[in-house]
C-alpha atoms as a PDB file:
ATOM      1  CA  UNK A   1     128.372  97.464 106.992  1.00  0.00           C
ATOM      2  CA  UNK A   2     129.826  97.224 103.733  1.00  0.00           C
ATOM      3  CA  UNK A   3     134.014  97.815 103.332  1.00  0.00           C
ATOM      4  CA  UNK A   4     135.497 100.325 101.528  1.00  0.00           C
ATOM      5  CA  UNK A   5     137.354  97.391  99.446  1.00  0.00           C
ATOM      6  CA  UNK A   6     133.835  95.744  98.722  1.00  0.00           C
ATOM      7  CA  UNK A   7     132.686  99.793  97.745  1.00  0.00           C
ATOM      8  CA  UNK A   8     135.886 100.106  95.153  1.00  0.00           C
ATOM      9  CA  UNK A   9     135.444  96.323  93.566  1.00  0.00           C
ATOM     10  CA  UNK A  10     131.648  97.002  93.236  1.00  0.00           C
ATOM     11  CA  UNK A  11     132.339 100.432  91.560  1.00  0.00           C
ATOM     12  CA  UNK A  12     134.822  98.729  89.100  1.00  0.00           C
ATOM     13  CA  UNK A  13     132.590  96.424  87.956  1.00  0.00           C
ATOM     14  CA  UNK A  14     129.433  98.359  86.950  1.00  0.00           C
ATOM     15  CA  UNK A  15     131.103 101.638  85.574  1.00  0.00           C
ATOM     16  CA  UNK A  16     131.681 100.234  81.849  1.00  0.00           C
ATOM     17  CA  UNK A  17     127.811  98.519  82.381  1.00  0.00           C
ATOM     18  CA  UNK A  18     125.067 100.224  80.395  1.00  0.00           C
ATOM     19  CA  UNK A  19     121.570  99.758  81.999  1.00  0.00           C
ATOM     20  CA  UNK A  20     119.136  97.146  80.312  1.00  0.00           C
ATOM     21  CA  UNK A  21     116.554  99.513  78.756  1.00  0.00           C
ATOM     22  CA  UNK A  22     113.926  97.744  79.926  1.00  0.00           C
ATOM     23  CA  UNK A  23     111.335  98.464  77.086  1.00  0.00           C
ATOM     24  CA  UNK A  24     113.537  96.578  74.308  1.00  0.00           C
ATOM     25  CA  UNK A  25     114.481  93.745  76.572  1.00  0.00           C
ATOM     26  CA  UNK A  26     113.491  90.622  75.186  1.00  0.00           C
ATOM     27  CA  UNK A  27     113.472  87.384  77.222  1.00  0.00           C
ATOM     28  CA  UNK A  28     113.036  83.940  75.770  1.00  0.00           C
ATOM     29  CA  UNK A  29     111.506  81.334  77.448  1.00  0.00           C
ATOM     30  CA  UNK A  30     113.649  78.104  77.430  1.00  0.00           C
ATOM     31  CA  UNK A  31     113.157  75.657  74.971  1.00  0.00           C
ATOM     32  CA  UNK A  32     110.212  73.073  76.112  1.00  0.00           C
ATOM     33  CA  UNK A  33     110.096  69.731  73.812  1.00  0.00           C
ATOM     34  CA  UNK A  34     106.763  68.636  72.786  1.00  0.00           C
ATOM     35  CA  UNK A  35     104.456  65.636  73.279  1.00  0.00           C
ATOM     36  CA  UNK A  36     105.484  62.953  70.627  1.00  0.00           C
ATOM     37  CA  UNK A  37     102.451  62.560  68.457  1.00  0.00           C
ATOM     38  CA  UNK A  38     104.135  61.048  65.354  1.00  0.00           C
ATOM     39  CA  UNK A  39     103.472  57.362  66.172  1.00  0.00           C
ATOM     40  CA  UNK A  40     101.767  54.423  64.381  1.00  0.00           C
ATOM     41  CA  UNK A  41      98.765  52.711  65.539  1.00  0.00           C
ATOM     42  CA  UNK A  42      98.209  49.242  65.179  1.00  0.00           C
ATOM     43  CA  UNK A  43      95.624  47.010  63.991  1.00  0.00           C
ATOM     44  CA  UNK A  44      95.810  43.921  65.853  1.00  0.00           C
ATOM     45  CA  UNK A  45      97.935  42.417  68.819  1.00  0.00           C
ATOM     46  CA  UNK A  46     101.292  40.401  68.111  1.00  0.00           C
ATOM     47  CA  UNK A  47     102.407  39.968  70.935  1.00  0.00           C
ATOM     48  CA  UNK A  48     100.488  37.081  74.220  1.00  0.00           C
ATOM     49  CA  UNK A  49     100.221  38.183  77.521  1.00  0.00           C
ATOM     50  CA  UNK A  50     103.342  35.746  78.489  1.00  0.00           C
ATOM     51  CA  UNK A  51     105.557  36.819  76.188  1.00  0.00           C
ATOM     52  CA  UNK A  52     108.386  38.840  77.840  1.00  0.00           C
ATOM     53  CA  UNK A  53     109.460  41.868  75.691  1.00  0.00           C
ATOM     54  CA  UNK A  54     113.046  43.696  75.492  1.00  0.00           C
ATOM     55  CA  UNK A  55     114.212  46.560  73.628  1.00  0.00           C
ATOM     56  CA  UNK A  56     117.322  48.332  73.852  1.00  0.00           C
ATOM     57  CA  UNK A  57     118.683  50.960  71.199  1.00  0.00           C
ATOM     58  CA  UNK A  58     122.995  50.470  70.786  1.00  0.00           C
ATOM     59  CA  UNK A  59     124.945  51.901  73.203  1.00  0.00           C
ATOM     60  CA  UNK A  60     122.554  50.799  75.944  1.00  0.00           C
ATOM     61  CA  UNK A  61     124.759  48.924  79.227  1.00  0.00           C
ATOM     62  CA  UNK A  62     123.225  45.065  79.795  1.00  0.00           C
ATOM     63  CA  UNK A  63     123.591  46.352  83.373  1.00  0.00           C
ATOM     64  CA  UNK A  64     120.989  48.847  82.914  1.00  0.00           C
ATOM     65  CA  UNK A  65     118.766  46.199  80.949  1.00  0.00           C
ATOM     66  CA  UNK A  66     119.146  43.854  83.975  1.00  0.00           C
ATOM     67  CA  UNK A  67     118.523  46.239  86.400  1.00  0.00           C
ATOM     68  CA  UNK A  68     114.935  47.303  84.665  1.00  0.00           C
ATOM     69  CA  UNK A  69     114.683  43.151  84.663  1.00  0.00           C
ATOM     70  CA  UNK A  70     114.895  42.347  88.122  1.00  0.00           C
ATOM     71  CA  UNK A  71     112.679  45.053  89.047  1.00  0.00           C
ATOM     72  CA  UNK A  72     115.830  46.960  90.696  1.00  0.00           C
ATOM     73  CA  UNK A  73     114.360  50.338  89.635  1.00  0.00           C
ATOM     74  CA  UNK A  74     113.121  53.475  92.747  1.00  0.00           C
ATOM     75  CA  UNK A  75     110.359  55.663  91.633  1.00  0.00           C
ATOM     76  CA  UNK A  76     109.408  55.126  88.758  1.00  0.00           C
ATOM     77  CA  UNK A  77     106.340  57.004  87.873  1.00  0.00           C
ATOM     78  CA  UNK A  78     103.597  54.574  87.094  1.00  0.00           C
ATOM     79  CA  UNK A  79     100.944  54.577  84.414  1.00  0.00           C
ATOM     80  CA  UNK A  80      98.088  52.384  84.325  1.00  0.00           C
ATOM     81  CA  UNK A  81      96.573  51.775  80.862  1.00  0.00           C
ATOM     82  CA  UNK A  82      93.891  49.215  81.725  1.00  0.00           C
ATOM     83  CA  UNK A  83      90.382  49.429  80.068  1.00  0.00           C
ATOM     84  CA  UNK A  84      91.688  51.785  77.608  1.00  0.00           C
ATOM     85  CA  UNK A  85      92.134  52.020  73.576  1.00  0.00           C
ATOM     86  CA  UNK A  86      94.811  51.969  71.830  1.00  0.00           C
ATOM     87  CA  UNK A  87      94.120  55.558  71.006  1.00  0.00           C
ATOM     88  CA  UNK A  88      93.550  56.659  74.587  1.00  0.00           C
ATOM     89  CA  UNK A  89      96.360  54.870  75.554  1.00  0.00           C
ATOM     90  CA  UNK A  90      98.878  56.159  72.984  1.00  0.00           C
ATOM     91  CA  UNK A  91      97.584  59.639  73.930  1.00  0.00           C
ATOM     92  CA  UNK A  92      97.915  58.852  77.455  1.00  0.00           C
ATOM     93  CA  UNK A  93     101.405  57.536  76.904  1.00  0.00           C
ATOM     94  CA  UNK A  94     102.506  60.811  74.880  1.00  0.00           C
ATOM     95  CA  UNK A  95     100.813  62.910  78.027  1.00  0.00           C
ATOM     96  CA  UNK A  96     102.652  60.905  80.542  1.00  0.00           C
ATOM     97  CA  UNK A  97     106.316  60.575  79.294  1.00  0.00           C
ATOM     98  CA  UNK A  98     105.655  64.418  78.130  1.00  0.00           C
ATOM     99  CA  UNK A  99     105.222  64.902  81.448  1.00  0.00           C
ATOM    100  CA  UNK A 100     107.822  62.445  83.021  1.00  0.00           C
ATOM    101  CA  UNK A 101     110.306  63.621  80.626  1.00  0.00           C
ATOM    102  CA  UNK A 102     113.353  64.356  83.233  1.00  0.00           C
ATOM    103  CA  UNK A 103     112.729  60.793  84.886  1.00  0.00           C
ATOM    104  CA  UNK A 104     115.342  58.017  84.412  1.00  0.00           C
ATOM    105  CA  UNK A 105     112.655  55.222  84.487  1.00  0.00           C
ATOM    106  CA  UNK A 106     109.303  54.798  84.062  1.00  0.00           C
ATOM    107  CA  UNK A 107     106.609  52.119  84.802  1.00  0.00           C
ATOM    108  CA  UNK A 108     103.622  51.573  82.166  1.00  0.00           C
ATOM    109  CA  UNK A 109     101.406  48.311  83.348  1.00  0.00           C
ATOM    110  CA  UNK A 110      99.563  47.497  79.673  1.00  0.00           C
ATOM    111  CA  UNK A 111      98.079  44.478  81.353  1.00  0.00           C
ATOM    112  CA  UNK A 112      98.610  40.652  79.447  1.00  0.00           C
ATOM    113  CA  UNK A 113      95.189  40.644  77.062  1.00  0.00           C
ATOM    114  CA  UNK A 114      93.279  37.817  78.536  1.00  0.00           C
ATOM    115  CA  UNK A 115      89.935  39.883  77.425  1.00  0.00           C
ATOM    116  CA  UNK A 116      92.037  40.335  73.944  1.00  0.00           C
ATOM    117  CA  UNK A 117      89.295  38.217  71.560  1.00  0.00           C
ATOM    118  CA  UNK A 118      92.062  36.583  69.203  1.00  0.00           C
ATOM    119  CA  UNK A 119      93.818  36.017  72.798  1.00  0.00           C
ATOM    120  CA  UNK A 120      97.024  38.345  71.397  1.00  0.00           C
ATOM    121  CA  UNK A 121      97.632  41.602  73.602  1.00  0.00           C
ATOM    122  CA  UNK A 122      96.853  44.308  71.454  1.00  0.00           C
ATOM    123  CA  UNK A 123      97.248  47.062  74.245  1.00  0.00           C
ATOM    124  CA  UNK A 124     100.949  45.235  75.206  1.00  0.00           C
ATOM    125  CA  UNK A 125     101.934  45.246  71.185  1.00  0.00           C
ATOM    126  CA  UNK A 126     100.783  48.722  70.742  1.00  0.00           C
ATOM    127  CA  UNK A 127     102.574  49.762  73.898  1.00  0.00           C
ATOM    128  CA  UNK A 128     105.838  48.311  72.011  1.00  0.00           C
ATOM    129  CA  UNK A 129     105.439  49.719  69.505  1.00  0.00           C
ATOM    130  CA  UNK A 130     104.797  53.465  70.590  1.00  0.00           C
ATOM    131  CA  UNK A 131     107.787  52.769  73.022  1.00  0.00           C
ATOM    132  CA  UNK A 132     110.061  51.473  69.917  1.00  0.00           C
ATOM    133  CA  UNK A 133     109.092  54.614  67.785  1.00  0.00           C
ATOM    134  CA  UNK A 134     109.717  56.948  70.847  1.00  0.00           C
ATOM    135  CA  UNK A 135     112.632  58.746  70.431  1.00  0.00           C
ATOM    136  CA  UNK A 136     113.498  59.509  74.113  1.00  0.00           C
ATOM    137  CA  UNK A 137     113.444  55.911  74.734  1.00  0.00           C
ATOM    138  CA  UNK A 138     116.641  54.206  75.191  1.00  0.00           C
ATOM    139  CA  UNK A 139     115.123  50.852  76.129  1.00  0.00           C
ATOM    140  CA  UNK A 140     112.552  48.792  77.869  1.00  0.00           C
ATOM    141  CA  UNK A 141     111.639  45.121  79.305  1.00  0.00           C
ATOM    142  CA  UNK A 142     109.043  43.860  80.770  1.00  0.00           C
ATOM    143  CA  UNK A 143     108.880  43.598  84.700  1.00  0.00           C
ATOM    144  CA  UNK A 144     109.624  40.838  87.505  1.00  0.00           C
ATOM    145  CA  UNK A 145     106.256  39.384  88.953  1.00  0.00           C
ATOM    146  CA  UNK A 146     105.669  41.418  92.040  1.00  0.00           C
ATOM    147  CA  UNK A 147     105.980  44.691  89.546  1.00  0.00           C
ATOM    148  CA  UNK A 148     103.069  43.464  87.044  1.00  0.00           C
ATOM    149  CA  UNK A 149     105.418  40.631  85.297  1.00  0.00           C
ATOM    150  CA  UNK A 150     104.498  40.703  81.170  1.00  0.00           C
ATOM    151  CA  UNK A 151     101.638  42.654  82.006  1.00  0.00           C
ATOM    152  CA  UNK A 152     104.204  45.856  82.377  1.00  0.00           C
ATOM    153  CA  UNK A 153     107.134  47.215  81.319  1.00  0.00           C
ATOM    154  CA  UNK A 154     110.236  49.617  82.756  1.00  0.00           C
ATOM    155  CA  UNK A 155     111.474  52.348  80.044  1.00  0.00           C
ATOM    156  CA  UNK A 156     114.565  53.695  80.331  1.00  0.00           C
ATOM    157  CA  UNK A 157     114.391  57.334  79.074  1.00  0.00           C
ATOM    158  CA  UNK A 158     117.361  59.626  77.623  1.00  0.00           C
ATOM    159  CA  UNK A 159     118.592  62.339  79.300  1.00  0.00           C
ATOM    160  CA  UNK A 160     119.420  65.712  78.421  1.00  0.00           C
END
């Protein structure tokens, strides 16, 4: 049963409301960002599968940076970019961190380039690179051993 205090306070809320006319009611949907599609493609591979690779815009803690080193990161979603271009992939990266866009980390394994034919990674380099030009990425590293070693890397994403 509803009191006659709750009756009054309801009553002096909604007696100065007018009623939404519901014909001329417009809603907008909330703002969704897109997929970034404006990045570079490269050529050739710069980088060997051994080589470790760090990036981290200013402003970025060396705590965080350590953490993605050591492998101290929990669920990171996890793409796999074996056997693909460097078109597929880049597409498949957009998709993915698209996707993954309210995730803290993420985990992209690139894999080291030993079928490479000049025997530089040019999956790994072009994965650098699109995660350079990203601009939701804060930074990235490559990963400890048992979480793909240089054959993957953590990215720390922004958050909004």
């Amino acid at each position: 049963m509803i009191s006659e205090s709750d009756k009054i306070l309801f009553r002096s809320v909604v007696e100065n409301s007018t009623p939404v006319n519901k014909e001329k009611a417009t809603f907008q949907e909330p703002t969704k960002k897109k997929a970034f599609k404006a990045y570079i493609y490269i050529t050739h591979g710069s980088l060997s599968g051994s080589d470790i690779i760090s990036y981290a815009r200013n402003g970025v803690s060396l705590k965080i940076i350590k953490k993605m080193r050591q492998g101290n990161i929990s669920r990171a979603p996890t793409l796999d970019l074996h056997g693909q271009t460097t078109i597929e992939a880049c597409q498949s990266l957009s998709e993915f961190m698209h996707y993954h866009q309210h995730q803290r980390f993420i985990h992209i394994i690139h894999g080291k380039g030993y079928n490479s034919d000049q025997g530089n990674s040019i999956l790994k380099s072009q994965v650098a690179s699109f995660l350079r030009q990203h601009p939701e990425v804060l930074a990235f590293n490559s990963c400890p051993p048992k979480d793909g070693g240089t054959g993957a890397v953590f990215a720390l994403l922004k958050q909004n």
